[in-house]
Structures are given as C-alpha cells and as structure tokens.
N, C-alpha and C. Protein backbone atom coordinates (compact mmCIF):
# COMPACT_ATOMS: atom_id res chain seq x y z
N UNK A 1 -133.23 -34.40 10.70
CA UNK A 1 -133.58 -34.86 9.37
C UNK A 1 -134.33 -36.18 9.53
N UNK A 2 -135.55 -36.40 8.90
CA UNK A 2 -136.33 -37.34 9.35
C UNK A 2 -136.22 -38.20 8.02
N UNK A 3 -136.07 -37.75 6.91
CA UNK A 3 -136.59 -38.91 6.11
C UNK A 3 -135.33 -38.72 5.21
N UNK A 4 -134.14 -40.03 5.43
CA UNK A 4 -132.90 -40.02 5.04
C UNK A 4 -132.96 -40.47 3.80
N UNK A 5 -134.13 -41.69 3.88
CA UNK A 5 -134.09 -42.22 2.41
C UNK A 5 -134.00 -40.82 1.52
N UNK A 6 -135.06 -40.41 1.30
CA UNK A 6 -135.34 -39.30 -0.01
C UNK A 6 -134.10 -38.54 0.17
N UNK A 7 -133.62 -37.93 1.62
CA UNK A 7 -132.23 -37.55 1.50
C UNK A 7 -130.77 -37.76 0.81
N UNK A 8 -130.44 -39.23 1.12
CA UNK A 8 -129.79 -39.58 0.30
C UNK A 8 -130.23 -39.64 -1.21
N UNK A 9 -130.80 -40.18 -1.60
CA UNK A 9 -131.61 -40.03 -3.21
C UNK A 9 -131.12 -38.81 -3.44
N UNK A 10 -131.91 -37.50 -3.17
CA UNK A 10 -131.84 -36.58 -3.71
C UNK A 10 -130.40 -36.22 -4.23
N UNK A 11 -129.63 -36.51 -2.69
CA UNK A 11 -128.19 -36.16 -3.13
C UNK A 11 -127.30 -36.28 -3.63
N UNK A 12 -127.46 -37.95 -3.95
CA UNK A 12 -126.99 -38.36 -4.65
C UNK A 12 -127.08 -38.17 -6.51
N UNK A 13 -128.18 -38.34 -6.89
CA UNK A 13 -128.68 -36.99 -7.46
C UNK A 13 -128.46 -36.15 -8.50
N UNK A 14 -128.42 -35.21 -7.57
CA UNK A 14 -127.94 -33.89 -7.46
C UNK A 14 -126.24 -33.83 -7.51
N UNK A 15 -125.55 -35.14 -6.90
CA UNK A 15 -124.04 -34.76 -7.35
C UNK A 15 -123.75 -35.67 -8.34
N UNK A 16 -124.63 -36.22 -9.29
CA UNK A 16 -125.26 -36.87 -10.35
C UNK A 16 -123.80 -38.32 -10.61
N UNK A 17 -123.75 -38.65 -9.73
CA UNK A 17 -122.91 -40.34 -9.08
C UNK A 17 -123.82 -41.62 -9.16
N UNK A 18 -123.67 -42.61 -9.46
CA UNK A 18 -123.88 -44.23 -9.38
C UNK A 18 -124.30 -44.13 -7.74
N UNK A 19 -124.89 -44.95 -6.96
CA UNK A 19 -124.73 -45.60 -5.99
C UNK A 19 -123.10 -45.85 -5.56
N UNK A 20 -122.49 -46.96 -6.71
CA UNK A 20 -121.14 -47.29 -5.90
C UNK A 20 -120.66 -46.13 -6.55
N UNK A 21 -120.24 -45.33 -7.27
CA UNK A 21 -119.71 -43.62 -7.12
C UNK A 21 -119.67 -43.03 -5.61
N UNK A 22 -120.69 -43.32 -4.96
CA UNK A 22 -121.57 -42.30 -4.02
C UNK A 22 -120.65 -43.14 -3.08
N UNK A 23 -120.45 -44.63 -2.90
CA UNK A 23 -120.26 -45.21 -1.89
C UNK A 23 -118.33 -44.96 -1.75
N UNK A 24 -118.06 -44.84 -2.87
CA UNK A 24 -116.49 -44.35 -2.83
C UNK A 24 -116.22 -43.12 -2.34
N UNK A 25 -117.25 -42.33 -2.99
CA UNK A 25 -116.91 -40.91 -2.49
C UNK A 25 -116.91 -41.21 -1.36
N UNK A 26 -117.51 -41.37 -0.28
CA UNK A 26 -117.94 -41.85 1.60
C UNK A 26 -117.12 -42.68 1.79
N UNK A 27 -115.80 -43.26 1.00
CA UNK A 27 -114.95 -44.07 1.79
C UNK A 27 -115.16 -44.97 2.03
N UNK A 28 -116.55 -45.44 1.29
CA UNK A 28 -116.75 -47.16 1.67
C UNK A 28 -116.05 -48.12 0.44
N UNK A 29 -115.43 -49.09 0.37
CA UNK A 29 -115.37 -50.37 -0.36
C UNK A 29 -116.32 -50.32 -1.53
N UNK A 30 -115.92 -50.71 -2.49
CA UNK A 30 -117.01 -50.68 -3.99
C UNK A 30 -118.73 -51.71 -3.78
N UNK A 31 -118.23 -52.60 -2.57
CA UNK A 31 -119.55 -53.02 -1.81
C UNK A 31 -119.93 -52.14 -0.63
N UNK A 32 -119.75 -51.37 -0.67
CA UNK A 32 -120.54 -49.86 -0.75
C UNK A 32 -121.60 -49.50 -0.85
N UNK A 33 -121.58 -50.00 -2.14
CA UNK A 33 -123.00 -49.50 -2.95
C UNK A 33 -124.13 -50.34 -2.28
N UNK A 34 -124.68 -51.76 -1.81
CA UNK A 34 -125.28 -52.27 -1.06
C UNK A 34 -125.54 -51.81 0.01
N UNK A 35 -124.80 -50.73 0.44
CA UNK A 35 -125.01 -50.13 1.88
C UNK A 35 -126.23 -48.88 1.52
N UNK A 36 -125.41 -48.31 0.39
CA UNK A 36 -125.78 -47.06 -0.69
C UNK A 36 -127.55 -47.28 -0.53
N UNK A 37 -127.24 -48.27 -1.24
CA UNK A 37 -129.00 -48.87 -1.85
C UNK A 37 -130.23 -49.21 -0.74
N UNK A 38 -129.25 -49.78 0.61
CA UNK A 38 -129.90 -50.14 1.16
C UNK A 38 -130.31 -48.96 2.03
N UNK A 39 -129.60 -47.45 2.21
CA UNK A 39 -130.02 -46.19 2.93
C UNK A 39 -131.30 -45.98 1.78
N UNK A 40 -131.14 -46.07 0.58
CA UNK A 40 -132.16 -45.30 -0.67
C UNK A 40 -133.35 -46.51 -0.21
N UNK A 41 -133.22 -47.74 0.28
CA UNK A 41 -134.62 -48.46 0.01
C UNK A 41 -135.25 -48.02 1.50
N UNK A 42 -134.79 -47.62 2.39
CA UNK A 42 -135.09 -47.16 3.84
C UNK A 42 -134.84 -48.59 4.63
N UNK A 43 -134.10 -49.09 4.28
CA UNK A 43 -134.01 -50.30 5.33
C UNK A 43 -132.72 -50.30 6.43
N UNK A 44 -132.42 -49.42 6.24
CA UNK A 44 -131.13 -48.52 7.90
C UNK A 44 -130.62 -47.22 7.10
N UNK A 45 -129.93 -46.75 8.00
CA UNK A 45 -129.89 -45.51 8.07
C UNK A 45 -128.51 -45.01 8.01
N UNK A 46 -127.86 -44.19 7.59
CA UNK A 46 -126.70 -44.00 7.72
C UNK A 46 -125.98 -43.42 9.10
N UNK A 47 -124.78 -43.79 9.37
CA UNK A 47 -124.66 -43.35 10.75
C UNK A 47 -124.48 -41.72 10.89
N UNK A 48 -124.23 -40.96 11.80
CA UNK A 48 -123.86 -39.59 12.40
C UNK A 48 -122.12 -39.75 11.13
N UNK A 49 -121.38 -40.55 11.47
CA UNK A 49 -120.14 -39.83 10.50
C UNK A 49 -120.13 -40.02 8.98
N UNK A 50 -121.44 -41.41 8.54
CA UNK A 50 -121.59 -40.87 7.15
C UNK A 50 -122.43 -40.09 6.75
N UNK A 51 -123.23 -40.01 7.15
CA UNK A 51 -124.46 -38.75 7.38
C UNK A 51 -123.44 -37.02 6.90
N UNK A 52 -122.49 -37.44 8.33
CA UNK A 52 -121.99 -35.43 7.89
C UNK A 52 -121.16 -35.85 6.51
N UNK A 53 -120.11 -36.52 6.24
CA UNK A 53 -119.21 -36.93 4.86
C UNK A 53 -120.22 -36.82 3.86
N UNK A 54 -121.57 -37.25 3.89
CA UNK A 54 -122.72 -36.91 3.09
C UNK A 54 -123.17 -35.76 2.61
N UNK A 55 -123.33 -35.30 3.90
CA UNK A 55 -123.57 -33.61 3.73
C UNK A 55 -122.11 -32.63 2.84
N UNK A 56 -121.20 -33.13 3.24
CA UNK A 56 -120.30 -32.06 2.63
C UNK A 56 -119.67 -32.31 1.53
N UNK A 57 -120.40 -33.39 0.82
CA UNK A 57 -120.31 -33.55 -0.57
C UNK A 57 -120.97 -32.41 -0.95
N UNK A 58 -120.00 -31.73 -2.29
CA UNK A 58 -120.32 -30.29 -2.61
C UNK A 58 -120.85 -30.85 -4.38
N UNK A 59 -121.78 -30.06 -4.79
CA UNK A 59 -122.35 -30.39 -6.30
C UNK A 59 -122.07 -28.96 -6.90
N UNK A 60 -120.83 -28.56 -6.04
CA UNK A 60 -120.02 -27.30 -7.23
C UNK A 60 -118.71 -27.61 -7.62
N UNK A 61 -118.25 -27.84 -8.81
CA UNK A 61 -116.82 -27.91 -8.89
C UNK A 61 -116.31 -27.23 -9.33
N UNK A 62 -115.14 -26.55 -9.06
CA UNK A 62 -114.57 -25.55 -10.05
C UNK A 62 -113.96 -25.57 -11.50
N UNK A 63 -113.69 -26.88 -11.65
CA UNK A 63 -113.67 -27.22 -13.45
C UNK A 63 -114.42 -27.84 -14.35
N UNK A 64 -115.92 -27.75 -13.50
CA UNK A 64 -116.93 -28.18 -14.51
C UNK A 64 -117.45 -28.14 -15.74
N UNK A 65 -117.33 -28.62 -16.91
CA UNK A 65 -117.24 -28.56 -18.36
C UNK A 65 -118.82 -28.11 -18.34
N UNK A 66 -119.28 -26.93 -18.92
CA UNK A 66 -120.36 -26.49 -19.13
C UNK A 66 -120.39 -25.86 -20.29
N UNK A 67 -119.90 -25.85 -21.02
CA UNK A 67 -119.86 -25.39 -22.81
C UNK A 67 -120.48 -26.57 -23.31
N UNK A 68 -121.26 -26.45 -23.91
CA UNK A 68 -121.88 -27.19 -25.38
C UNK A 68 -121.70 -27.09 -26.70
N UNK A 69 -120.65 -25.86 -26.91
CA UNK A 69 -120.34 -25.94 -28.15
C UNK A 69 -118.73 -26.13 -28.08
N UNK A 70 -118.38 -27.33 -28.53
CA UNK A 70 -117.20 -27.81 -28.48
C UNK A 70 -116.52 -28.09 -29.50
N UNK A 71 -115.13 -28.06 -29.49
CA UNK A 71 -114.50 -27.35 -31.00
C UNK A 71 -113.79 -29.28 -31.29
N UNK A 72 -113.60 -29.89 -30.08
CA UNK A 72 -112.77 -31.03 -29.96
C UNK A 72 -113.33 -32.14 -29.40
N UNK A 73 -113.49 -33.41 -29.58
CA UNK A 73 -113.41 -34.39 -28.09
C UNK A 73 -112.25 -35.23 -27.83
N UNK A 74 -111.96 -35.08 -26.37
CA UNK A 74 -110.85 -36.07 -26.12
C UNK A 74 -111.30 -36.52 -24.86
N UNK A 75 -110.53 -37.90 -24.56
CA UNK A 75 -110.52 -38.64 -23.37
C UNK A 75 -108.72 -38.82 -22.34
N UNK A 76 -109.38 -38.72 -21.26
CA UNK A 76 -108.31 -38.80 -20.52
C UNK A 76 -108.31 -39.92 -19.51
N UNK A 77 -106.59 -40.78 -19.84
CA UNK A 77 -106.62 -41.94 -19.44
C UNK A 77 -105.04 -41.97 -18.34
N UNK A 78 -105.49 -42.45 -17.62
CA UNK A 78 -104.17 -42.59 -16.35
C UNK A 78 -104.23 -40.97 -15.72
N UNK A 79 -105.71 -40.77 -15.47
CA UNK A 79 -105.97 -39.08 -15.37
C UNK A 79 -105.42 -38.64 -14.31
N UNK A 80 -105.25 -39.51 -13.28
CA UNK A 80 -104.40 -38.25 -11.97
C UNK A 80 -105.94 -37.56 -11.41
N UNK A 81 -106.07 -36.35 -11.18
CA UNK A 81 -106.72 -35.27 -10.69
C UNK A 81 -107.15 -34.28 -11.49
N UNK A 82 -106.52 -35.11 -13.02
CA UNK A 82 -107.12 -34.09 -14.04
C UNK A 82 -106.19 -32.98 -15.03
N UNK A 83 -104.88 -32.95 -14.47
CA UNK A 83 -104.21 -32.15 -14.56
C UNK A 83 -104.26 -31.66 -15.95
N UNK A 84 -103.86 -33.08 -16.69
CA UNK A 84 -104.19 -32.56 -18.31
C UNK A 84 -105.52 -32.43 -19.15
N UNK A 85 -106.08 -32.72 -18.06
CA UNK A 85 -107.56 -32.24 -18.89
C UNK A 85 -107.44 -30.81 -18.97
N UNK A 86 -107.44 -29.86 -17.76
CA UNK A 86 -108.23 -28.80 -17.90
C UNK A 86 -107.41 -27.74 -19.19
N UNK A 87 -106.38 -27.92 -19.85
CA UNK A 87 -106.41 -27.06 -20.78
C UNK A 87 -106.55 -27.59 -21.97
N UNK A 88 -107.05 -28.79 -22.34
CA UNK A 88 -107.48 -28.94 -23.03
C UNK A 88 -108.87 -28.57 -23.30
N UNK A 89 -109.65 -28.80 -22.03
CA UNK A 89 -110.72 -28.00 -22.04
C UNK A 89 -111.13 -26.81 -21.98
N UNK A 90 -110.25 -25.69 -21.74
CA UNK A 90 -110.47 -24.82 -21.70
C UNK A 90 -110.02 -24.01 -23.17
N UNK A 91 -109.64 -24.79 -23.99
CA UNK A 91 -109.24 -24.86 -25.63
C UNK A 91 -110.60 -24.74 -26.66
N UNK A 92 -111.53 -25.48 -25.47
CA UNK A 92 -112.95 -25.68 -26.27
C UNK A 92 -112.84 -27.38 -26.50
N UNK A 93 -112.72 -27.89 -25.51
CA UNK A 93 -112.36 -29.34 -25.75
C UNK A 93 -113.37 -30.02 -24.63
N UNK A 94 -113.80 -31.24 -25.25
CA UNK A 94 -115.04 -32.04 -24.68
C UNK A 94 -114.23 -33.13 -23.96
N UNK A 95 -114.31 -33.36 -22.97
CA UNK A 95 -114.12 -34.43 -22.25
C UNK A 95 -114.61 -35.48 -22.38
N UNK A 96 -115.05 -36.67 -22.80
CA UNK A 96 -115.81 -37.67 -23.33
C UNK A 96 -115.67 -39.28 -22.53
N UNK A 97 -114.55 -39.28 -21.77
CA UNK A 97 -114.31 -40.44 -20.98
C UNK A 97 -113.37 -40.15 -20.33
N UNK A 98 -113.06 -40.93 -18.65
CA UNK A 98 -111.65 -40.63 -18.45
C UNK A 98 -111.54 -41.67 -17.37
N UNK A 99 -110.33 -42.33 -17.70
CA UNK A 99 -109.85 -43.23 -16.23
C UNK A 99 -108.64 -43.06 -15.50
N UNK A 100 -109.21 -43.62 -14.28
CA UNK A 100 -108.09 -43.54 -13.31
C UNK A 100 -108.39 -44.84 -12.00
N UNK A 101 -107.33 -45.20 -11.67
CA UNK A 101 -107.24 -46.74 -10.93
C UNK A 101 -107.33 -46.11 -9.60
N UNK A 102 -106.44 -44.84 -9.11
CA UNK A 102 -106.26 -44.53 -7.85
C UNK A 102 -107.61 -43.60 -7.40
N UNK A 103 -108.37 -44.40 -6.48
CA UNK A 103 -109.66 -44.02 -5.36
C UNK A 103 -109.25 -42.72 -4.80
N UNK A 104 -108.07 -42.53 -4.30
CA UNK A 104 -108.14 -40.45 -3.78
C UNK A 104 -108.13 -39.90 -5.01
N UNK A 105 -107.18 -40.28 -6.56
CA UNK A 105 -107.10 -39.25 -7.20
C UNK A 105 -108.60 -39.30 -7.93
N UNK A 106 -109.28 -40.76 -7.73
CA UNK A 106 -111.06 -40.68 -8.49
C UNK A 106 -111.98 -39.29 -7.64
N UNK A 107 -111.64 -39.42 -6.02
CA UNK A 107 -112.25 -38.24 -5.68
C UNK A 107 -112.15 -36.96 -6.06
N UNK A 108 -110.95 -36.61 -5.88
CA UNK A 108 -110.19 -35.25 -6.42
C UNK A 108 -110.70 -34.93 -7.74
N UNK A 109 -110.53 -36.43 -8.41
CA UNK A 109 -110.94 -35.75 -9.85
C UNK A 109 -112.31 -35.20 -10.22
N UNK A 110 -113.09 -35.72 -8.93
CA UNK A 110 -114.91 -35.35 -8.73
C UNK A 110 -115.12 -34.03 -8.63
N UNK A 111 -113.98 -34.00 -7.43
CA UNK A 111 -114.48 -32.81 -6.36
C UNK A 111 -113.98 -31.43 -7.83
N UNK A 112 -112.77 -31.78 -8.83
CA UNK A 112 -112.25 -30.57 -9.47
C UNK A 112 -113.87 -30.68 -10.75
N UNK A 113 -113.92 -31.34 -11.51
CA UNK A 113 -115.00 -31.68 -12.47
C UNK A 113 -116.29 -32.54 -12.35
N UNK A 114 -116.36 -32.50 -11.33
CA UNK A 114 -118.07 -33.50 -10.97
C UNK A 114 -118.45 -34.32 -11.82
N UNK A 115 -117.27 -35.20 -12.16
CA UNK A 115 -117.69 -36.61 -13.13
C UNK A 115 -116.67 -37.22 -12.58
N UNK A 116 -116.61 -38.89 -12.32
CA UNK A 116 -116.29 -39.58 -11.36
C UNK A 116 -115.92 -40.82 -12.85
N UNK A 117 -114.26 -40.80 -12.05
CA UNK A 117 -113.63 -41.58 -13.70
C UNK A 117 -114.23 -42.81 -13.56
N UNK A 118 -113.81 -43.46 -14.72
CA UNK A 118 -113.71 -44.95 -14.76
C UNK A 118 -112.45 -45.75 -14.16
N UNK A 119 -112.43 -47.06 -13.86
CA UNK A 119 -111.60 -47.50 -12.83
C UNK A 119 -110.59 -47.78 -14.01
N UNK A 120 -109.77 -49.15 -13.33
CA UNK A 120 -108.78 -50.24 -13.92
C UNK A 120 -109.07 -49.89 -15.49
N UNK A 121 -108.32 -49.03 -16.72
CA UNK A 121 -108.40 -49.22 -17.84
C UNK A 121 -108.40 -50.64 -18.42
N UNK A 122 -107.62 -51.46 -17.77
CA UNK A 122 -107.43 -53.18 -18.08
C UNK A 122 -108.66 -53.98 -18.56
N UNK A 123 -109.65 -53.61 -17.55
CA UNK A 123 -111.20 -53.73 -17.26
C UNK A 123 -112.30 -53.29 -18.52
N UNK A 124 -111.81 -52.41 -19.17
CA UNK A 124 -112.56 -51.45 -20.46
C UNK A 124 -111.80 -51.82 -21.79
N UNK A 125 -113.61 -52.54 -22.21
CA UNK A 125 -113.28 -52.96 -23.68
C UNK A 125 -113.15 -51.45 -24.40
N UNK A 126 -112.25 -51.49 -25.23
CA UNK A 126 -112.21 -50.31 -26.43
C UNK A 126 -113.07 -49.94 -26.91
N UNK A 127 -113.58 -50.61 -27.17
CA UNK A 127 -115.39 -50.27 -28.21
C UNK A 127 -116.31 -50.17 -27.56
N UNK A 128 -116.24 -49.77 -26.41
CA UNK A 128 -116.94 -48.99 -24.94
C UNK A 128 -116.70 -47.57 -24.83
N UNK A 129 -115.75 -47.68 -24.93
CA UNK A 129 -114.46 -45.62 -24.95
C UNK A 129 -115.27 -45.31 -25.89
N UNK A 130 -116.17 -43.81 -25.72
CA UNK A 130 -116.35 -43.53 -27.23
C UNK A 130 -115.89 -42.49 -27.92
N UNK A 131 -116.10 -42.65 -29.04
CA UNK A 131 -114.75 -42.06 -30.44
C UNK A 131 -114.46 -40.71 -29.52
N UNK A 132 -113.37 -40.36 -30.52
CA UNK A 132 -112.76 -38.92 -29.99
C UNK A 132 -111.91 -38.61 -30.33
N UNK A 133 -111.24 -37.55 -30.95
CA UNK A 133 -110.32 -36.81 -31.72
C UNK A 133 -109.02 -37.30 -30.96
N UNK A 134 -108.81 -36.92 -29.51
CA UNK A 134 -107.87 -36.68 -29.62
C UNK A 134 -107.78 -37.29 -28.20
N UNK A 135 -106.35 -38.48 -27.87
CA UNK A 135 -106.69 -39.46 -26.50
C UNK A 135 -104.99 -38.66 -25.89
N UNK A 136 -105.88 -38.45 -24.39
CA UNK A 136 -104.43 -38.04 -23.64
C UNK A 136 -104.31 -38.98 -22.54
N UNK A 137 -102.76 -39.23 -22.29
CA UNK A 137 -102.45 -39.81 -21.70
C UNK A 137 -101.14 -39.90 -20.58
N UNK A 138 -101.47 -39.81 -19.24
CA UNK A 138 -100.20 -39.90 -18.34
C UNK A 138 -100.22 -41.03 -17.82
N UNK A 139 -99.75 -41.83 -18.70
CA UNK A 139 -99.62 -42.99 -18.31
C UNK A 139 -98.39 -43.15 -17.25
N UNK A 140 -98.46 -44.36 -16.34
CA UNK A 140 -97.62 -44.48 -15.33
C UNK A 140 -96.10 -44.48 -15.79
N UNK A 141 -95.48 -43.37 -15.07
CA UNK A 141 -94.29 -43.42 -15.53
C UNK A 141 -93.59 -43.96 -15.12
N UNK A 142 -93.41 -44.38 -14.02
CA UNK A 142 -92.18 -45.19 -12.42
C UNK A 142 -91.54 -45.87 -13.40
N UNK A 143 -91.88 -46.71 -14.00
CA UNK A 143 -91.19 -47.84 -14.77
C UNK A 143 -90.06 -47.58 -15.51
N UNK A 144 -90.63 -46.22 -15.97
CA UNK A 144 -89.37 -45.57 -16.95
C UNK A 144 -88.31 -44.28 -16.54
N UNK A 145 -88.75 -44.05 -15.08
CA UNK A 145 -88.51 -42.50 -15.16
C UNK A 145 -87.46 -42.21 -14.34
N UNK A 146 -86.85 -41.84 -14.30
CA UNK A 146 -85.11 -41.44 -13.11
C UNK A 146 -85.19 -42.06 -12.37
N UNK A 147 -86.60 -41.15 -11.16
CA UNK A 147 -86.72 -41.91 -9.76
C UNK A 147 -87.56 -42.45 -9.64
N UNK A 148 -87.82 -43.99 -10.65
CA UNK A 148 -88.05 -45.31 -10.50
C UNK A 148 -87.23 -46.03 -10.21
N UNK A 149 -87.46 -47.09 -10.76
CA UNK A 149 -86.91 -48.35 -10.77
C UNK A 149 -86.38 -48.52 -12.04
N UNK A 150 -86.79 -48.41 -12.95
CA UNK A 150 -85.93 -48.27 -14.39
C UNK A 150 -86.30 -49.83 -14.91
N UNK A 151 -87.36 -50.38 -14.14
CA UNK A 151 -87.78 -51.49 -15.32
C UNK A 151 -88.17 -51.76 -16.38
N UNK A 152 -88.80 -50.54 -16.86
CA UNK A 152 -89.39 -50.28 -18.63
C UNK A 152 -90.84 -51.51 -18.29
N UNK A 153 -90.86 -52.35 -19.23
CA UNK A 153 -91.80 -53.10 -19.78
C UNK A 153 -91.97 -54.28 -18.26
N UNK A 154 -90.55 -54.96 -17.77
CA UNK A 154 -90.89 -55.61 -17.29
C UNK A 154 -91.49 -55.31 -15.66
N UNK A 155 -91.54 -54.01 -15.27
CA UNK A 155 -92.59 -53.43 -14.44
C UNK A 155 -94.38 -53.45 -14.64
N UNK A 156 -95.06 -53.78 -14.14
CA UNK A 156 -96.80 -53.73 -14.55
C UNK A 156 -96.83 -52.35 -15.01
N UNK A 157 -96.78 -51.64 -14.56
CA UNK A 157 -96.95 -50.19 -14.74
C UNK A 157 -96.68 -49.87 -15.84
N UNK A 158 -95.81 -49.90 -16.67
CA UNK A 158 -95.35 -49.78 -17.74
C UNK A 158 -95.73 -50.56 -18.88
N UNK A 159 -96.55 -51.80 -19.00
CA UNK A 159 -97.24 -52.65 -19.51
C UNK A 159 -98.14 -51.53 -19.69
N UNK A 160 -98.63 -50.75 -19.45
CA UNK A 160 -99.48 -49.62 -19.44
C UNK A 160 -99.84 -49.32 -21.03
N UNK A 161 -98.66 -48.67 -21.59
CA UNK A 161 -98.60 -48.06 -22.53
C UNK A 161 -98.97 -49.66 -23.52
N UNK A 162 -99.08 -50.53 -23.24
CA UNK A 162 -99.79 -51.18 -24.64
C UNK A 162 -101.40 -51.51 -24.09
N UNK A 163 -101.75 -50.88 -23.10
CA UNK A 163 -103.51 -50.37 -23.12
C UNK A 163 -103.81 -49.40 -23.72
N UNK A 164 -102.61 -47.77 -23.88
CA UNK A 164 -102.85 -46.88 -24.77
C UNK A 164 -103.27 -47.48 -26.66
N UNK A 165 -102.15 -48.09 -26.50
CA UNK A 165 -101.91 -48.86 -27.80
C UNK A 165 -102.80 -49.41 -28.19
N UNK A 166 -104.32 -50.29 -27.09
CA UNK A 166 -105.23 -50.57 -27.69
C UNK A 166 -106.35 -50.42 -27.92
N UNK A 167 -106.22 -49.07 -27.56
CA UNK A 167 -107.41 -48.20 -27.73
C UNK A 167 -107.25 -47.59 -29.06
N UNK A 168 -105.85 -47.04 -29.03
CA UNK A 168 -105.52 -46.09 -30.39
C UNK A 168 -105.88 -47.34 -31.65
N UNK A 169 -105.84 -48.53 -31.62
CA UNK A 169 -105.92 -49.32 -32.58
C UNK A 169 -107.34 -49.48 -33.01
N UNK A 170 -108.05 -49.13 -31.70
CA UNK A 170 -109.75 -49.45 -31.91
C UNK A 170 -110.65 -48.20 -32.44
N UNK A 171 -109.80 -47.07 -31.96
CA UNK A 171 -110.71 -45.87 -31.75
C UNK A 171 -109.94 -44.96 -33.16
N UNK A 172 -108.96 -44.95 -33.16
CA UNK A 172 -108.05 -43.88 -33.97
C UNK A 172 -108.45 -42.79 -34.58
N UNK A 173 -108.12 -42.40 -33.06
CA UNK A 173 -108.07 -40.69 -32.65
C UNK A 173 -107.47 -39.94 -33.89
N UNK A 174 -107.63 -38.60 -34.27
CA UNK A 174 -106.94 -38.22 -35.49
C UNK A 174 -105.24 -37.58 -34.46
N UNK A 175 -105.87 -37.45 -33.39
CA UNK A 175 -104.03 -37.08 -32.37
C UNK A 175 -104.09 -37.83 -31.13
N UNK A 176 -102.72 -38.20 -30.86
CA UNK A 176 -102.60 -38.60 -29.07
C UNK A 176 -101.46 -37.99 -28.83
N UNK A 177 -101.59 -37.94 -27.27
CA UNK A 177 -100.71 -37.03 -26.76
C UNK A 177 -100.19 -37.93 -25.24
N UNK A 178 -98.96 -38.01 -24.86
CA UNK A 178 -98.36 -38.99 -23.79
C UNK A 178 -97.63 -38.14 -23.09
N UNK A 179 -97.56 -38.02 -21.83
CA UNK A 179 -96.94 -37.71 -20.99
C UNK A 179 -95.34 -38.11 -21.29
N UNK A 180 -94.38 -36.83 -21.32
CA UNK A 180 -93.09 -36.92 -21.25
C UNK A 180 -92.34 -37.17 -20.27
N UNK A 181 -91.66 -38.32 -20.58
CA UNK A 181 -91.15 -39.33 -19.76
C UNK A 181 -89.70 -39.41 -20.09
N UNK A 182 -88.74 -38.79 -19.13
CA UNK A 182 -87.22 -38.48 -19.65
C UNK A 182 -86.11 -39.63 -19.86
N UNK A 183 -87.10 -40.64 -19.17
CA UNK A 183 -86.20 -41.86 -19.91
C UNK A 183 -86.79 -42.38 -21.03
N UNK A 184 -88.07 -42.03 -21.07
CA UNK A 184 -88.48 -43.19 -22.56
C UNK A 184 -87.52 -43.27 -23.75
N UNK A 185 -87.38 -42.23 -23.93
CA UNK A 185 -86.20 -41.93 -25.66
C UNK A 185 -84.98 -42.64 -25.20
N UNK A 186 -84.34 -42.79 -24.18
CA UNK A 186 -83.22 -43.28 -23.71
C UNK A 186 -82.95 -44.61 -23.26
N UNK A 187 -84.44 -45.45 -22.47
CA UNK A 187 -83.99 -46.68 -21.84
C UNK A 187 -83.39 -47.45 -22.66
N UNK A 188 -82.78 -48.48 -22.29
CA UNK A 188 -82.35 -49.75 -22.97
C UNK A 188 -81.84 -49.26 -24.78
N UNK A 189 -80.87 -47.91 -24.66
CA UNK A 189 -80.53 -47.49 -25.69
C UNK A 189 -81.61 -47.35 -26.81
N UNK A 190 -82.62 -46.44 -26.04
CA UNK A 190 -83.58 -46.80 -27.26
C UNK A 190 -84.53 -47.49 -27.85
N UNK A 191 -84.11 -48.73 -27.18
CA UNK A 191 -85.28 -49.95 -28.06
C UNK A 191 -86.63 -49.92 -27.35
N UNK A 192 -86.74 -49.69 -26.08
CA UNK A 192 -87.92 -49.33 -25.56
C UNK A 192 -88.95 -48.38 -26.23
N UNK A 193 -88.23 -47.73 -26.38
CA UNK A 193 -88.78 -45.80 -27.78
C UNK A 193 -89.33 -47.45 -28.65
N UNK A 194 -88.24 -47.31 -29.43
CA UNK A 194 -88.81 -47.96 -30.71
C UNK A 194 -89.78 -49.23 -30.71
C-alpha cells in the first residue's frame, strides 16, 4: 500500500468517526487524534500493528439504525454496549444521542451500531442533547445495588442519577426509563427512592 495518507482518509470515512473516534478505536490516548491527523496530512506513517488494527476496522455493524421512518426518538445515557438501545429501536425508535465514559464499552458500542458515543455525560451541556421523546438510562448502579458497596449518593457513581435529572429538567422527554436497581426502593429505608 503506497499511499497511506488517502488510505487512512478514506477509512476513516467510510467508518464515518472523528479523527480522535478513529484514534480510540486503534487504542491510542484521545491525543491520538494528532497522530490520526498527522497519518491524513502525510507527515509519518502508521506502523505495521496500527496499519493491520486499521484494516480490520469493519464499516458493517449488525445493529445499524437504517430506518428513516421513525415512530420515536430517544437517547441513551450510561449506554454500556447498547443493550437497551436495540429494542427500543427495533420498536421503530430513533437513536438521537448516546453516552458512555467506558473506552471498551465506546468500542463495542461502534463495532454493534457504527456510531461512537459521547464521553463523560458530566462534560455535556443539556441544551447540546437534542430533544427526544423518550431518555433511557442505565445509570451506574454499584452504589446502590447488593453487590456494591451500598453507598447510595455518597459514592460518585451514584451522583449519577442527578445528571439524569438534568437533562430531564432541560429537555423533558414526554417518558424516561431507568435501569432497575433492587436496592433503590429500599436503601436508607427509602429516602434515597424519595
């Protein structure tokens, strides 16, 4: 392969990713993308092991949203790999945004739907998210859940659920939907729920 620049370009592309998208997918650091940019301007070259990791980036996914006529939109936040997206989408439901903090489950979530989440929700103003019927959410449970720790609120993780909270305040979805969490109704007798 002689001319990597246009190579990379194309492929990148074609698996229709950011630069730093492209540079996560390959396992590089979010300064990455400087490496990214600097294969696309031709000023070095990528080596033999990012070169093949390059190549076997696939631009087929098997839960790729390809309907245009959509009955719903929702966004998915603390997404995992997607899990609760796909029947919502397969309901006739539009995917419209989705985040996730953890870098393997951002790949996974590529490799299942070929759209590459958004990071740290913390990071994302509300009035960025755009509108949408209906916001799902698995938010981190550890905080609350058997086999945690059982800190509720005073765990980070669990601080979580008032990022749900401020989106629903900005956006207000006509439904949301939260991951069931078998201590929430129960911690701290309750007052946590309430």
């Amino acid at each position: 392969m002689k001319d990597f620049q246009k190579y990379v370009i194309e492929k990148r592309k074609s698996l229709g990713v950011s630069q730093k998208e492209l540079a996560l997918l390959l396992g590089m650091k979010e300064a990455g993308e400087r490496t990214i940019r600097g294969w696309e301007n031709g000023e070095h070259k990528p080596s033999i092991t990012r070169l093949a990791k390059l190549e076997a980036l696939n631009n087929t996914h098997p839960f790729e949203h390809t309907n245009k006529n959509n009955d719903f939109t929702f966004i998915d936040l603390f997404a995992g790999i997607g899990g609760i997206r796909l029947p919502f989408q397969k309901q006739g439901g539009e995917c419209v945004f989705t985040s996730e903090i953890d870098k393997h489950a951002q790949k996974t979530y590529f490799a299942n739907y070929g759209e590459y989440p958004s990071g740290d929700i913390t990071q994302i103003q509300a009035k960025d998210i755009p509108d949408h019927d209906l916001l799902l959410a698995g938010f981190p449970c550890q905080a609350f859940s058997q086999a945690g720790l059982k800190q509720g609120f005073k765990d980070t993780r669990g601080t979580m659920f008032f990022e749900i909270q401020r989106i629903l305040a900005e956006k207000r979805p006509k439904i949301f939907l939260l991951e069931n969490v078998k201590r929430l109704r129960t911690d701290k007798k309750g007052e946590t729920f309430q």
